[in-house]
N, C-alpha and C. Protein backbone atom coordinates (compact mmCIF):
# COMPACT_ATOMS: atom_id res chain seq x y z
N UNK A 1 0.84 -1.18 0.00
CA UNK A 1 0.00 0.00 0.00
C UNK A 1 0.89 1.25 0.00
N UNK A 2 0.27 2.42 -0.71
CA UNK A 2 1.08 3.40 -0.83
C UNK A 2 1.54 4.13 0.96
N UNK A 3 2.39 5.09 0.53
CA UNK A 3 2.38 5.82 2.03
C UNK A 3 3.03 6.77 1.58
N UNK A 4 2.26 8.08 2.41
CA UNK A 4 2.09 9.30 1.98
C UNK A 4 3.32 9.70 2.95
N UNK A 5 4.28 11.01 2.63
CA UNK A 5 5.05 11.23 3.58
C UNK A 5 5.10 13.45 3.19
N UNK A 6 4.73 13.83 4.53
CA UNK A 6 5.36 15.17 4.34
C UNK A 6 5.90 15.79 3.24
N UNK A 7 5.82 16.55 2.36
CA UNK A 7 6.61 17.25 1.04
C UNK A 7 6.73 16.19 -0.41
N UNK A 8 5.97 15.12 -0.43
CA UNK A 8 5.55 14.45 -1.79
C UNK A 8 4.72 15.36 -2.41
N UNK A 9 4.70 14.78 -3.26
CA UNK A 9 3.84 14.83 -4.71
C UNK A 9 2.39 14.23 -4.47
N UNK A 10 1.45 15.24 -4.58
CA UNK A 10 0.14 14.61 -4.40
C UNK A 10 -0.10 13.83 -5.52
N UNK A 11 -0.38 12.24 -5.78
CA UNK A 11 -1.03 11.66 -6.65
C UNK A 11 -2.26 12.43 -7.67
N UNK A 12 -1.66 12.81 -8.78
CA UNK A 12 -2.96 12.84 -9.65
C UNK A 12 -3.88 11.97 -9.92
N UNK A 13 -5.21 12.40 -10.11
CA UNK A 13 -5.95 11.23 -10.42
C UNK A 13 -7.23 12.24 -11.04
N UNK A 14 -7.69 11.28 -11.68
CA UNK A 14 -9.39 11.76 -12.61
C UNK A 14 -10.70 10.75 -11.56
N UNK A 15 -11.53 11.85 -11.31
CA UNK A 15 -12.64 11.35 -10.75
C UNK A 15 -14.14 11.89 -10.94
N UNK A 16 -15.35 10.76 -10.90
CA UNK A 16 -16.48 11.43 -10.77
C UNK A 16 -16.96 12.11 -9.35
N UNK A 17 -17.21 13.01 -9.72
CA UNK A 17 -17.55 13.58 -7.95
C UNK A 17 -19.10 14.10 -8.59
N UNK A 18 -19.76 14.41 -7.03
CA UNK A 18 -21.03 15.17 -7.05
C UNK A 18 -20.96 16.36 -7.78
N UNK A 19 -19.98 17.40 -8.33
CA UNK A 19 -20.25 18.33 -9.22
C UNK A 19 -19.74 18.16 -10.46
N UNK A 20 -19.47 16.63 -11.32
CA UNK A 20 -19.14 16.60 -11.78
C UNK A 20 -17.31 15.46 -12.25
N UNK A 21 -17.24 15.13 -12.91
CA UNK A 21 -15.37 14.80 -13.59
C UNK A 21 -14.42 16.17 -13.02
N UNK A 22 -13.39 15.48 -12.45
CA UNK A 22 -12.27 16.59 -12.11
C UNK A 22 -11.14 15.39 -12.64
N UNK A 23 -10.26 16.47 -12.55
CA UNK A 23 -8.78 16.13 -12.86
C UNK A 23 -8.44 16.78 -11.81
N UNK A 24 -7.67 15.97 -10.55
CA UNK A 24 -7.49 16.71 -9.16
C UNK A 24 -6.46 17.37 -9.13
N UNK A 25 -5.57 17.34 -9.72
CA UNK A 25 -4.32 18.71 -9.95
C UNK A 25 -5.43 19.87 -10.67
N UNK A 26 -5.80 19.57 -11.69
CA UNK A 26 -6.02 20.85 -12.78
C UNK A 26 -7.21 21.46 -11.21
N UNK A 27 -8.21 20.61 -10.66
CA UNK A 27 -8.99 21.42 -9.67
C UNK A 27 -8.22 22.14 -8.74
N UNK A 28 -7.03 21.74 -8.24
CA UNK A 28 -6.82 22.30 -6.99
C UNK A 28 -6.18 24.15 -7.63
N UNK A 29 -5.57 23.79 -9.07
CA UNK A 29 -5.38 25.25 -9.22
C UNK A 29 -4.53 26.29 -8.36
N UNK A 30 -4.41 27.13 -7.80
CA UNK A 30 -3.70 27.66 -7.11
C UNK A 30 -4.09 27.95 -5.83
N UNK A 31 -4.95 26.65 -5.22
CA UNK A 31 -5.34 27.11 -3.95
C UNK A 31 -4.64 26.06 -3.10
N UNK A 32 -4.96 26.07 -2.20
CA UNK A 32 -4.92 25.05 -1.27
C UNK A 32 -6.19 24.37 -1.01
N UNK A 33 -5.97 22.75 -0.67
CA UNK A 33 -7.41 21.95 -0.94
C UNK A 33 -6.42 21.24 0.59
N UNK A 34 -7.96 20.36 0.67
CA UNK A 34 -8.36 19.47 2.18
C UNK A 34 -8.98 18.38 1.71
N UNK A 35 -8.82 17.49 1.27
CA UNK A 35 -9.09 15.76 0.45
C UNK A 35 -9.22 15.36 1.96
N UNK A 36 -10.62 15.13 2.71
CA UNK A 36 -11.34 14.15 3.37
C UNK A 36 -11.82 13.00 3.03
N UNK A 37 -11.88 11.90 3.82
CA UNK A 37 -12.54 10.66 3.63
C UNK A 37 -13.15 10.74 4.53
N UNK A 38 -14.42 9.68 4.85
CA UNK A 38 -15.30 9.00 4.99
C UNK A 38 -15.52 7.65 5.57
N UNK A 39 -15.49 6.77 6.19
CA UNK A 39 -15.97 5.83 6.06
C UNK A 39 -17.01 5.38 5.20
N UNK A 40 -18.36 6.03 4.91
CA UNK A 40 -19.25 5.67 4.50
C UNK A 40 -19.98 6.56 4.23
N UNK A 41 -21.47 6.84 3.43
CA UNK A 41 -22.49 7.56 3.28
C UNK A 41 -23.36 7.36 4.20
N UNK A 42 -24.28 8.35 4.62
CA UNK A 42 -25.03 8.40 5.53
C UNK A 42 -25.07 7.78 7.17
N UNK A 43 -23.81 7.71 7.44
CA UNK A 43 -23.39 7.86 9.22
C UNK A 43 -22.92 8.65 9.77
N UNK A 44 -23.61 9.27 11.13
CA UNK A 44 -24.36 9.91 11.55
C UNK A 44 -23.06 10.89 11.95
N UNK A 45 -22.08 10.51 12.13
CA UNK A 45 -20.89 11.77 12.36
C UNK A 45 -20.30 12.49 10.95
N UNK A 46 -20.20 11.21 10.35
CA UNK A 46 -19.56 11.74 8.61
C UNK A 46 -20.99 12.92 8.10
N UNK A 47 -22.39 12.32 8.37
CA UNK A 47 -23.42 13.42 8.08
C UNK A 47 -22.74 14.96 8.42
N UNK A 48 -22.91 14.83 9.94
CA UNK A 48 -22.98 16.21 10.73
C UNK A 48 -21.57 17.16 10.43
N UNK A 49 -20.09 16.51 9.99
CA UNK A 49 -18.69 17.26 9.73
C UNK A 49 -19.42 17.84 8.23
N UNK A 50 -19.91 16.37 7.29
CA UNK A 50 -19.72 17.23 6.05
C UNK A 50 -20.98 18.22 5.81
N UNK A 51 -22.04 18.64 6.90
CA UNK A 51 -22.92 19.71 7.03
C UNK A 51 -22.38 20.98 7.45
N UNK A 52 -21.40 20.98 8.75
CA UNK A 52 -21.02 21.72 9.17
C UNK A 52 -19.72 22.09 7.77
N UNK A 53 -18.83 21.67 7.70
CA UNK A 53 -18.18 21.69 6.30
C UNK A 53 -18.67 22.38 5.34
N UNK A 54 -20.04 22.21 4.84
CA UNK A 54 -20.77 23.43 4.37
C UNK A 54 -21.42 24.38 4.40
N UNK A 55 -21.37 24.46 5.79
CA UNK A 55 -21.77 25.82 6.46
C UNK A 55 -21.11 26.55 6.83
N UNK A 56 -19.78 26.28 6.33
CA UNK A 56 -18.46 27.24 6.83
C UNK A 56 -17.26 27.67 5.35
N UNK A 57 -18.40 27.12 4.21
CA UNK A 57 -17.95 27.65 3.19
C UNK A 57 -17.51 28.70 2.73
N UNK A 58 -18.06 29.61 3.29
CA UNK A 58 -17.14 31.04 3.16
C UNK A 58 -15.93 31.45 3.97
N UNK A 59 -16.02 30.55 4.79
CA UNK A 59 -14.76 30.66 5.53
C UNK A 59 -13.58 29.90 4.50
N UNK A 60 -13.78 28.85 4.55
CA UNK A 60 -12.62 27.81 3.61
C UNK A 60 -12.36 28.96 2.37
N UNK A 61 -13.67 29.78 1.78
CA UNK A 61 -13.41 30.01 0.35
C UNK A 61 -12.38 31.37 0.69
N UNK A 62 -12.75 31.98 1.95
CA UNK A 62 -12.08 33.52 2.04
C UNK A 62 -10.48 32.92 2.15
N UNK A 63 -10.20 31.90 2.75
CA UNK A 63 -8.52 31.18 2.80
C UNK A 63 -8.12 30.80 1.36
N UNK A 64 -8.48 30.43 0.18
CA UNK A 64 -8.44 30.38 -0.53
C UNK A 64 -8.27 28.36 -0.72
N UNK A 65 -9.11 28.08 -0.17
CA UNK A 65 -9.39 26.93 0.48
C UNK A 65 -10.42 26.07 -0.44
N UNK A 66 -9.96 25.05 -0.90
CA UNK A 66 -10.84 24.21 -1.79
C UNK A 66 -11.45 22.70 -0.80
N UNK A 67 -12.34 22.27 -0.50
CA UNK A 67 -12.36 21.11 0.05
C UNK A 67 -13.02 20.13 -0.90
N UNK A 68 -12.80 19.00 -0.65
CA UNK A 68 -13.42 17.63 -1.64
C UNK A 68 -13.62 16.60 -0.73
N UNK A 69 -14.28 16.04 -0.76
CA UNK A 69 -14.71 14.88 -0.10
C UNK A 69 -14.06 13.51 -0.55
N UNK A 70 -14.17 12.30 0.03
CA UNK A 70 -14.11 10.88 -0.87
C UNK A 70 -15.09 9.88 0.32
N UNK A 71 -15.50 9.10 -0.04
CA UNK A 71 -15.80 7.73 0.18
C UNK A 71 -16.14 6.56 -0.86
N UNK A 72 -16.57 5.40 0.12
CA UNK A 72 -16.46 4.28 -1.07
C UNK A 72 -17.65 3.47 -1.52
N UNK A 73 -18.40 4.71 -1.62
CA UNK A 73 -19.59 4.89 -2.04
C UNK A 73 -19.64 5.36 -3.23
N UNK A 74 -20.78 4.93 -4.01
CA UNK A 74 -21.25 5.22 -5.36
C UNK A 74 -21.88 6.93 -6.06
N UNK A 75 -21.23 7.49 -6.88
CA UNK A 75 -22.35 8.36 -7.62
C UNK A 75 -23.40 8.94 -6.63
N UNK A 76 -24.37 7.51 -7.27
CA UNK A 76 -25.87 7.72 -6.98
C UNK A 76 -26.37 7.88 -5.24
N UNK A 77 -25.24 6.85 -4.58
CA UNK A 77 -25.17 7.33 -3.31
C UNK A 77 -24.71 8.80 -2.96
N UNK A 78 -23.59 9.40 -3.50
CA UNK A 78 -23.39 10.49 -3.08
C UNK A 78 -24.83 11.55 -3.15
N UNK A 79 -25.12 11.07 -4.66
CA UNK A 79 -25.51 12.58 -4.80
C UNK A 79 -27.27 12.04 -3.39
N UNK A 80 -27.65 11.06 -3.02
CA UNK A 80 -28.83 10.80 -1.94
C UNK A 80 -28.20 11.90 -0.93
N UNK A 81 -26.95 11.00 -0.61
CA UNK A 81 -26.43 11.64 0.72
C UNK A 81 -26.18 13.09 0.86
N UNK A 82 -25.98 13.95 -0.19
CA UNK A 82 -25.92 15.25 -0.03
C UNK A 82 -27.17 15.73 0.41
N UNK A 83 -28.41 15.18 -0.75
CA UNK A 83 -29.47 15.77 0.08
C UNK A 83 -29.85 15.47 1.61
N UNK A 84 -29.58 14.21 1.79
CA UNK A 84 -29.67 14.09 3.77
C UNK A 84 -28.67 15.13 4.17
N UNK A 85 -27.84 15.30 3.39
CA UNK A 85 -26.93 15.87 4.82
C UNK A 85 -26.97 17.71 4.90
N UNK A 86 -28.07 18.03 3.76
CA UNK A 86 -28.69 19.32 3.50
C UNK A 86 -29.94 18.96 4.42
N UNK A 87 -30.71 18.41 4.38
CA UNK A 87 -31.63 18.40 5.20
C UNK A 87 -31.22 18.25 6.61
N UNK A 88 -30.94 17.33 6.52
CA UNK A 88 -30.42 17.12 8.37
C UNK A 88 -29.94 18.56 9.12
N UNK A 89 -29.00 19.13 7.68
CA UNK A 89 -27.82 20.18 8.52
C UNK A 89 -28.54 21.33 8.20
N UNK A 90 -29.58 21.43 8.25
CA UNK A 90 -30.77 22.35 8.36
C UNK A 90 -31.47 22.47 9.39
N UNK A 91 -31.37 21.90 10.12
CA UNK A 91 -31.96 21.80 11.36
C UNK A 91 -31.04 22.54 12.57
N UNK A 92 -29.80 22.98 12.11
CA UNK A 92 -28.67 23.54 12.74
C UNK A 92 -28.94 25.17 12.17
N UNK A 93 -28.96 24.82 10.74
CA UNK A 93 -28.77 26.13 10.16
C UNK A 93 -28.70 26.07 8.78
N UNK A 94 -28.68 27.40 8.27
CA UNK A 94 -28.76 26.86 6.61
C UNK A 94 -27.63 26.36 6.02
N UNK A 95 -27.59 24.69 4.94
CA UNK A 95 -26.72 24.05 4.70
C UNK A 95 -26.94 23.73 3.43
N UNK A 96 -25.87 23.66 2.49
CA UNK A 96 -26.09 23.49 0.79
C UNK A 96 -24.40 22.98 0.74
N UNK A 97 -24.34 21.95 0.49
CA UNK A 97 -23.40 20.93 -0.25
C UNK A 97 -22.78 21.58 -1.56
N UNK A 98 -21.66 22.19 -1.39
CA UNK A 98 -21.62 22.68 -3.18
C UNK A 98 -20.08 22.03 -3.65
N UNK A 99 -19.44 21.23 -2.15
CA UNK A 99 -17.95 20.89 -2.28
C UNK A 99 -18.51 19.29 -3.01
N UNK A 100 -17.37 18.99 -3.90
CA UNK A 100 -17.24 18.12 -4.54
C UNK A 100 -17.15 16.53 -3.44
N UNK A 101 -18.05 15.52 -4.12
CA UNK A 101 -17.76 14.21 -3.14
C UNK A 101 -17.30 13.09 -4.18
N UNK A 102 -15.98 12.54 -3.86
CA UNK A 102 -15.82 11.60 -4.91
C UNK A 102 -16.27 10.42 -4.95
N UNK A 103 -16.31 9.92 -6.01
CA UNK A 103 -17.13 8.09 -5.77
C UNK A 103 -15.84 7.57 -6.10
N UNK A 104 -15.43 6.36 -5.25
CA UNK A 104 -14.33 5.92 -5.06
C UNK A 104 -14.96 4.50 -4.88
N UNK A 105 -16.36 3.95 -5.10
CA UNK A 105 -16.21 2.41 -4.86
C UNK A 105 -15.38 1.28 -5.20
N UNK A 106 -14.23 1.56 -5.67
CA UNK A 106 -13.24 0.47 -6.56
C UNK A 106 -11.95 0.92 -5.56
N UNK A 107 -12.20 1.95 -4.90
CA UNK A 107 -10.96 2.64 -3.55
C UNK A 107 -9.67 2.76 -4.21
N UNK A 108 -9.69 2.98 -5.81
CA UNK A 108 -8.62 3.01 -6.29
C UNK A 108 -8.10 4.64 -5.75
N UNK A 109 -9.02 5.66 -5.49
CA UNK A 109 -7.96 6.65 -5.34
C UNK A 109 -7.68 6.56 -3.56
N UNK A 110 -8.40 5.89 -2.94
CA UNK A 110 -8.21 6.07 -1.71
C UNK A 110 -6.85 4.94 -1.39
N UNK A 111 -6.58 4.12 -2.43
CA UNK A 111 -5.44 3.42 -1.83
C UNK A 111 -4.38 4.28 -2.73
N UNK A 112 -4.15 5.05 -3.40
CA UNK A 112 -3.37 6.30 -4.00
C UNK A 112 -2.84 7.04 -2.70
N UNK A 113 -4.35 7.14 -2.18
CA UNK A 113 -4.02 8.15 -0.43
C UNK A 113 -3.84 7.52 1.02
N UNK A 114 -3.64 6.35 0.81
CA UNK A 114 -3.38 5.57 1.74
C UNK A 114 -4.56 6.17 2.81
N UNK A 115 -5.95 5.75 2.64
CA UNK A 115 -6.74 6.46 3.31
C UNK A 115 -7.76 4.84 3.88
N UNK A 116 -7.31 3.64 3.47
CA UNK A 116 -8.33 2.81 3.80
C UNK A 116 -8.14 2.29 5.17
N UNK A 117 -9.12 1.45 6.26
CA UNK A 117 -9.08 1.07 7.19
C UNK A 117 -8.65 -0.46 7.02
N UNK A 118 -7.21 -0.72 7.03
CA UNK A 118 -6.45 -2.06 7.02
C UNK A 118 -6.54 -2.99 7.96
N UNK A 119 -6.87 -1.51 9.44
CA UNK A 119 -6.89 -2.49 10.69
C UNK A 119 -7.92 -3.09 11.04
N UNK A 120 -9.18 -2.90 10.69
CA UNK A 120 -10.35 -3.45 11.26
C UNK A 120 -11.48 -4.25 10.33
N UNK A 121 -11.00 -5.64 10.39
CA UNK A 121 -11.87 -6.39 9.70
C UNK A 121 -12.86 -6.29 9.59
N UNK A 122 -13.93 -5.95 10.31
CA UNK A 122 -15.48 -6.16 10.39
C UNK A 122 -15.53 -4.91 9.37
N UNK A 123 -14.86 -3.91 9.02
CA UNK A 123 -14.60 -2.09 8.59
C UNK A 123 -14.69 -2.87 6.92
N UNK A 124 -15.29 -3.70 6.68
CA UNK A 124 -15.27 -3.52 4.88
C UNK A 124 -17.18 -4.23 3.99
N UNK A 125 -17.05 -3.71 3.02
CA UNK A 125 -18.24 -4.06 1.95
C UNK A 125 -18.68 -5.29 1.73
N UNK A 126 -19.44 -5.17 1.06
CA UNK A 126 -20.21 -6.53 0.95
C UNK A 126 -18.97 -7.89 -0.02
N UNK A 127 -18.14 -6.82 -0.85
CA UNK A 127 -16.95 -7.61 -1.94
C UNK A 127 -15.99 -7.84 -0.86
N UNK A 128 -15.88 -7.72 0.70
CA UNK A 128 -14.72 -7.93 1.66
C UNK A 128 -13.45 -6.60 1.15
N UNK A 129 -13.91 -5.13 0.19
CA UNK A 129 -12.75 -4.46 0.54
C UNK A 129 -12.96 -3.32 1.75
N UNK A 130 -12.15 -2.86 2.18
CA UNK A 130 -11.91 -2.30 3.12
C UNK A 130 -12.57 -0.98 3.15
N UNK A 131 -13.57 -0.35 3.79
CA UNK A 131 -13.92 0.89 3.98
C UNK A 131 -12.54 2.14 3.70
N UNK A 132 -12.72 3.29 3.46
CA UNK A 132 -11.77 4.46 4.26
C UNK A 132 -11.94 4.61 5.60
N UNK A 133 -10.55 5.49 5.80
CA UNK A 133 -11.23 5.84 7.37
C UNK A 133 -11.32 7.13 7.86
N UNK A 134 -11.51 7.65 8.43
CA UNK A 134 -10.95 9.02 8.57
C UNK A 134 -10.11 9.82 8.26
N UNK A 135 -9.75 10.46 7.63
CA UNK A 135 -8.40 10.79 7.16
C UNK A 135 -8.55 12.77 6.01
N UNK A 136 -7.56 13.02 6.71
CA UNK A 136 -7.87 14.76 5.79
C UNK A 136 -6.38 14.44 5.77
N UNK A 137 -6.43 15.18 4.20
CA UNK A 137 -5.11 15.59 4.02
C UNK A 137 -4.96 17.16 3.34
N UNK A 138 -4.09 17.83 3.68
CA UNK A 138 -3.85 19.19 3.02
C UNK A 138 -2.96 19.10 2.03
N UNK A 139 -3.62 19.89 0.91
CA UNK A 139 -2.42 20.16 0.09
C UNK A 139 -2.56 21.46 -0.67
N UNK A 140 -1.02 21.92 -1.11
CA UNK A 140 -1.31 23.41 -1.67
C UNK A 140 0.07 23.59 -2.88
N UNK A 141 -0.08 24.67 -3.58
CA UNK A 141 0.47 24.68 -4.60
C UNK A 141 1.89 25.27 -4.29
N UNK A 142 2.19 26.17 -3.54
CA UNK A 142 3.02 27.02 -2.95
C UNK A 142 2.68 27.11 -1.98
N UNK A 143 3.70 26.81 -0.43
CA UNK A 143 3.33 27.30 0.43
C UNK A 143 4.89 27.93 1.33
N UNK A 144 4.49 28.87 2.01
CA UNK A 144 6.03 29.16 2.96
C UNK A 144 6.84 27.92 3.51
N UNK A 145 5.94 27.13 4.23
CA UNK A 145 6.71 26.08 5.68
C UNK A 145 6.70 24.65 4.50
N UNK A 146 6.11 24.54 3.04
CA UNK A 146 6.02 23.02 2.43
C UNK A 146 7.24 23.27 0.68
N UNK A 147 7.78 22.28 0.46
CA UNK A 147 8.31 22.91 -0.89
C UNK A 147 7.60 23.46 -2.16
N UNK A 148 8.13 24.25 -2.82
CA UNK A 148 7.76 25.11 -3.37
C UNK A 148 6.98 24.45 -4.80
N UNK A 149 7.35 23.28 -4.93
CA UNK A 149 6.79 22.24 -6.31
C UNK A 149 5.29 22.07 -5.85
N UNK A 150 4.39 21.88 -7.33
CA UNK A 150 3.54 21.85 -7.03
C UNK A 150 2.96 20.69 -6.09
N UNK A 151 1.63 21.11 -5.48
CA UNK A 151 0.73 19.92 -5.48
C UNK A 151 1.12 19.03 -4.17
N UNK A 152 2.10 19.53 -3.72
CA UNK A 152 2.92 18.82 -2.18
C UNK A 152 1.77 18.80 -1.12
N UNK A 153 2.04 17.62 -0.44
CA UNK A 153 1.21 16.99 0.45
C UNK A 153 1.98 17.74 1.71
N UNK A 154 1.15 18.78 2.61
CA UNK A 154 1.39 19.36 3.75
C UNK A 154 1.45 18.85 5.15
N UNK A 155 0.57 18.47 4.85
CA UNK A 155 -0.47 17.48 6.68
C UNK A 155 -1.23 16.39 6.08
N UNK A 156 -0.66 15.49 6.91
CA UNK A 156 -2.08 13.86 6.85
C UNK A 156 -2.13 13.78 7.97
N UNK A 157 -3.47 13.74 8.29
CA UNK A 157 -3.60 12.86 9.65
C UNK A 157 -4.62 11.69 9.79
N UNK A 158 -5.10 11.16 10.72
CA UNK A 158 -6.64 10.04 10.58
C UNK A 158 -7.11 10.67 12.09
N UNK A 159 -7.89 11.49 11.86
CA UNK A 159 -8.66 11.99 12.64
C UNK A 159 -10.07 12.62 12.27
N UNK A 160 -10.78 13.20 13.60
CA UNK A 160 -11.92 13.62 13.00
C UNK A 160 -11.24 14.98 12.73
N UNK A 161 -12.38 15.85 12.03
CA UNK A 161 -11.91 16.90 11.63
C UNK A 161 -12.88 18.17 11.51
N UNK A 162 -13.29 18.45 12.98
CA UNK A 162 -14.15 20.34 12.73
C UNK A 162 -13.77 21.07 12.16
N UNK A 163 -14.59 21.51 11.15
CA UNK A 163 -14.19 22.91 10.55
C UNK A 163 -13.15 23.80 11.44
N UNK A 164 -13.94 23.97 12.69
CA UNK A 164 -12.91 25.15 13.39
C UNK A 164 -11.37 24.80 13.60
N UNK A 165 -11.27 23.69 13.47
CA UNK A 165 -9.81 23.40 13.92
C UNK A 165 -9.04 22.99 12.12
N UNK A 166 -9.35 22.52 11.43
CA UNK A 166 -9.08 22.45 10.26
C UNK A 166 -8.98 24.34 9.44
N UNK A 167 -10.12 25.05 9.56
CA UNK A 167 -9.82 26.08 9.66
C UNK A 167 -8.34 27.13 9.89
N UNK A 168 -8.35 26.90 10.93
CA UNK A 168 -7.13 27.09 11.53
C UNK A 168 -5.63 27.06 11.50
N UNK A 169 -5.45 25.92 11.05
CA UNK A 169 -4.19 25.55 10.10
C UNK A 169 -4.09 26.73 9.19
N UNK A 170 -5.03 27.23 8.76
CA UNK A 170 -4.83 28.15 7.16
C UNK A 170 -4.49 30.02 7.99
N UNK A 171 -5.46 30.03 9.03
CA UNK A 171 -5.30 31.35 9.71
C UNK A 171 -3.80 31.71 9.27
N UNK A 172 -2.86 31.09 9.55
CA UNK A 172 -1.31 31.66 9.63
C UNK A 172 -0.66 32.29 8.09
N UNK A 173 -1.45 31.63 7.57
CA UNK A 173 -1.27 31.73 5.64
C UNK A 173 -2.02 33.53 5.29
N UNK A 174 -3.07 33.71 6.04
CA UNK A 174 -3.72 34.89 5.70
C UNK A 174 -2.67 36.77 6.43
N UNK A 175 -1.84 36.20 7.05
CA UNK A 175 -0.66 37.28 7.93
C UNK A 175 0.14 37.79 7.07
């Protein structure tokens, strides 16, 4: 399995997402992006981050901040799950999904990102492959503290991930 290390080369890759085919270099463009995973569609924490996630869209967009989603879920699942997770995250406040979610059921880009759950057997699909797991990674085109080549992988971690604290990381970039 791949493994991601500090100051690489983010893997290119072509994907269907909820707004559409990207080419994930040509998307990220000159911003900085946040490639989240998932475990799954429609559970009940992955709901509530990627609601709040879009309710803090103007925040990510004023950093110059791109976010994308992944799980290993289908298309047709994504695009259900956006509407739950617009409805649900309506009940908080007003919520509209406009960040890209990739369909990754074949986990070919998630094993690119070393993003799947290896450790926990019961953690996979009905074909026995392995869910994702938690996992954000940053990446940006130029940055001060990462090398200057494009597309370099900044931060990985496998954690959960609030807006406010993901946020944050970028505060120092806006000085």
């Amino acid at each position: 399995m791949p493994s991601l290390r500090l100051g690489n080369i983010a893997p290119d890759f072509h994907a269907q997402t909820t707004t559409g085919p990207i080419s994930f270099h040509e998307w990220i463009g000159d911003s900085w992006a946040i490639l989240f995973s998932h475990p799954g569609d429609f559970t009940p924490v992955c709901t509530t981050e990627l609601g709040e996630v879009a309710r803090r869209a103007d925040d990510f967009a004023k950093r110059n901040v791109k976010v994308i989603g992944i799980s290993a879920n289908s298309l047709e699942d994504h695009h259900k799950w956006v509407d739950d997770i617009n409805e649900f995250g309506s009940k908080i406040g007003p919520t509209a999904v406009r960040f890209p979610i990739i369909a990754d059921a074949d986990r070919k880009i998630s094993t690119l990102y070393d993003m799947l759950d290896e450790q926990d057997a019961t953690n996979r699909d009905n074909k026995g492959l392995p869910f994702t797991a938690s996992v954000i990674v940053l990446l940006a085109q130029s940055l001060p503290y990462c090398p200057t080549d494009p597309d370099r992988l900044c931060h990985r971690s496998q954690e959960s991930y609030p807006p406010d604290d993901l946020l944050s990381r970028f505060h120092g970039q806006e000085l």
